[in-house]
Each structure stands twice: as C-alpha cells, then as structure tokens.
Protein backbone atom coordinates (compact mmCIF):
# COMPACT_ATOMS: atom_id res chain seq x y z
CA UNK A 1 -3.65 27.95 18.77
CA UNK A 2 -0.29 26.43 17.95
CA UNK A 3 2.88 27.85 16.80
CA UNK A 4 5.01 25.79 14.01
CA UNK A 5 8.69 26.00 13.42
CA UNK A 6 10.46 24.24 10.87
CA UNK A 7 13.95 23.76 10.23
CA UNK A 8 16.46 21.89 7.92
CA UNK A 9 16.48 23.17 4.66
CA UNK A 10 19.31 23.94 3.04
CA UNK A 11 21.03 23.26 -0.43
CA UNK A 12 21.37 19.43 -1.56
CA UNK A 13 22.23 17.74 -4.72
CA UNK A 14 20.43 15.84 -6.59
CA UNK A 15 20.09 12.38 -5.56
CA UNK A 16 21.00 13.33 -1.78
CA UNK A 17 18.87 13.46 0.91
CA UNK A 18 17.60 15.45 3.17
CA UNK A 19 15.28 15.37 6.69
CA UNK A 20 13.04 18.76 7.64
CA UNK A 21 11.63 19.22 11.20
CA UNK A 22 8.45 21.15 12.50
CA UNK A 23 8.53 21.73 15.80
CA UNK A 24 5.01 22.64 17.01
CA UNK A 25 4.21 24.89 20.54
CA UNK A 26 0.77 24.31 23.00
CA UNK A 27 -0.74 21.62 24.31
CA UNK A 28 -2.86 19.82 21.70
CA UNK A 29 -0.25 18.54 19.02
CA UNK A 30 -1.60 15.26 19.39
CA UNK A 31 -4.95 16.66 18.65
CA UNK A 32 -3.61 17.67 15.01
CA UNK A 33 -3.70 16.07 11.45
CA UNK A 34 -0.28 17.19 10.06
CA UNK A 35 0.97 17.90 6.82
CA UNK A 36 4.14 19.43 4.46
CA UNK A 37 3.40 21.42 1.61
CA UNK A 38 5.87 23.41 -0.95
CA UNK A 39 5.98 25.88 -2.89
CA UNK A 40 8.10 26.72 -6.04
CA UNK A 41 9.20 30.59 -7.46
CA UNK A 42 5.84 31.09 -8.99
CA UNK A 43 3.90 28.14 -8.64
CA UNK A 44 1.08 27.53 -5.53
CA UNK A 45 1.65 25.96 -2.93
CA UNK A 46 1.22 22.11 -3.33
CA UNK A 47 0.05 19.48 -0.58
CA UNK A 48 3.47 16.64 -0.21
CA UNK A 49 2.64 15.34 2.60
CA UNK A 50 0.30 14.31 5.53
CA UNK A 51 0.14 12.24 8.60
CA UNK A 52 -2.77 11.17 10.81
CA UNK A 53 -2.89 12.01 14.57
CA UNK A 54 -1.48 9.12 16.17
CA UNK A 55 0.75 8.44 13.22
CA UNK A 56 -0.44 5.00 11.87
CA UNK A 57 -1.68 6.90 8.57
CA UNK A 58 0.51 8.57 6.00
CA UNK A 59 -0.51 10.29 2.40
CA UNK A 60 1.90 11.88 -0.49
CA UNK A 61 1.58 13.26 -3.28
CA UNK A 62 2.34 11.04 -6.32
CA UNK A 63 5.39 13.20 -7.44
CA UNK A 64 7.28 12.17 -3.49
CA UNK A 65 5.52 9.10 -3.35
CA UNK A 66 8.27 6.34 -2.60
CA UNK A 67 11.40 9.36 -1.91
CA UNK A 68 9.39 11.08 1.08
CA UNK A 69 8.65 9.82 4.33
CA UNK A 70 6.19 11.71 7.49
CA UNK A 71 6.40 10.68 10.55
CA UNK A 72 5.39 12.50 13.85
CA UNK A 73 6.40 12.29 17.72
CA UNK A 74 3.81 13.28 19.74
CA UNK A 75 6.03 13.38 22.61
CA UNK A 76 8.02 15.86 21.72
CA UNK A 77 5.56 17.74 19.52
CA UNK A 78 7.32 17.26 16.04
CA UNK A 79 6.47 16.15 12.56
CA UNK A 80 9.50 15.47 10.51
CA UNK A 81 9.49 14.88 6.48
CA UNK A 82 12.67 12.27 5.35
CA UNK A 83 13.51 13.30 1.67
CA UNK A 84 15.32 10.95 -0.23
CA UNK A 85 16.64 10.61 -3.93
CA UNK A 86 16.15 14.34 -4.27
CA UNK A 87 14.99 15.84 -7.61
CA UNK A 88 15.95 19.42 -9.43
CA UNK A 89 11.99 19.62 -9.04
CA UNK A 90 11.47 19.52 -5.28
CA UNK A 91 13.56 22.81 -5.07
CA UNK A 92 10.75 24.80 -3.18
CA UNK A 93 9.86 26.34 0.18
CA UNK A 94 8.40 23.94 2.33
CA UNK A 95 5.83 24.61 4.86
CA UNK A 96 4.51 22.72 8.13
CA UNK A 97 0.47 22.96 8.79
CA UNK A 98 -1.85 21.90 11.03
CA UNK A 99 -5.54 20.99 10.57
CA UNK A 100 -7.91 20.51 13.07
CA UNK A 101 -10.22 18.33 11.14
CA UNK A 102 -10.65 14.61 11.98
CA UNK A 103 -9.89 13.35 8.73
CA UNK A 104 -6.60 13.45 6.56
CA UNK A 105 -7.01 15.78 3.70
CA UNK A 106 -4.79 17.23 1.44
CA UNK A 107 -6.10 20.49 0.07
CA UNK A 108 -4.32 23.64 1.78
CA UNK A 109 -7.46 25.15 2.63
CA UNK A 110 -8.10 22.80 5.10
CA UNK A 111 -5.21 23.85 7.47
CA UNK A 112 -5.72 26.23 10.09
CA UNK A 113 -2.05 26.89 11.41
CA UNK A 114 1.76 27.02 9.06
CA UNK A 115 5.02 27.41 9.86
CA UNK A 116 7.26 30.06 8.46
CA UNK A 117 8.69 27.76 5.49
CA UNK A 118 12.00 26.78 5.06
CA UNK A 119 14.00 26.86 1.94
CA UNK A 120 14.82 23.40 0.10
CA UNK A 121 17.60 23.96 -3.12
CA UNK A 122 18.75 21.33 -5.06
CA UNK A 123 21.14 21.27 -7.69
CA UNK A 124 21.58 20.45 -11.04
C-alpha cells in the first residue's frame, strides 16, 4: 500500500497560479500511474490530471488542458500539478491517486490509493 499527502492549496486569484504537491510513502512509487482529480461543492469528483510511471506521458482534461502541468520525481516520491492562469471554475478540492494498472486512464474508479485532498479557492 501507499500513503499520499498533498499540500499547497490555498486561496488564489484568478489569473494567478498555483503548484500542489503529493508526497507519496512505501517503496513502489515508481511502480504507480499517477493522477489529480477535483472536486467542486456538489459536483463528483472529476479526473484533471495523469502522468505515466516514468513520466514521459501526461493526460488532462480538456477544461486544464494548456493551464495545468503533471510532472513526477520518482526520486523523491512526488507528483506535483503546476496550475496556471487560474479560473473561478477550478475552485475545488483536489485529490492525489494512485493506480496500479499499466496503462494511463482517467476514470476514478481505476485508482486504488488518494490522498486526503487539499482545498484550491479562487476568487472572483
């Protein structure tokens, strides 16, 4: 099993930016497809997000697609998510998951392990 922590939310305005961190406990990060997800106040939680085990492949949802950037460091066992040109609309908790599979995939079923969430606000 693996532990996830993430950290960095906070409240931004629109247009700023903004970089979340998962830290991620054990032994087989590297092992791991990672992904962010979010969810809004009343909404379900939505796949943003995902990065391939060594890192060379990277998915987003069309609504991030060009303000959000993954990246991973299997070194130190963390997946970070670079937000940029922040929207009213990405207000949400985000979330740091794991899946086990082989292949990148983007529905939330398919991760076994998630972080706590950490609160994203932005304003106006």
């Amino acid at each position: 099993q693996v532990q996830l922590v993430e950290s960095g939310g906070g409240l931004v305005q629109a247009g700023g930016s903004l970089r979340l961190s998962c830290a991620a406990s054990g032994r087989t990060f590297s092992t791991y497809v990672m992904g962010w997800f979010r969810q809004a106040l009343g909404k379900e939680r939505e796949f943003v997000a995902a990065i391939s085990q060594k890192g060379d492949n990277t998915y987003y949802a069309d609504s991030v697609k060009g303000r959000f950037t993954i990246s991973r460091d299997n070194a130190k066992n963390t997946v970070s998510l670079q937000m940029t040109s922040l929207e009213y609309e990405d207000t949400a908790v985000y979330y740091c998951a794991a899946d086990r599979g082989s292949w990148v995939r983007r529905s939330r079923h398919a991760y076994d392990y998630w972080g706590q969430g950490t609160q994203v606000t932005v304003s106006s």
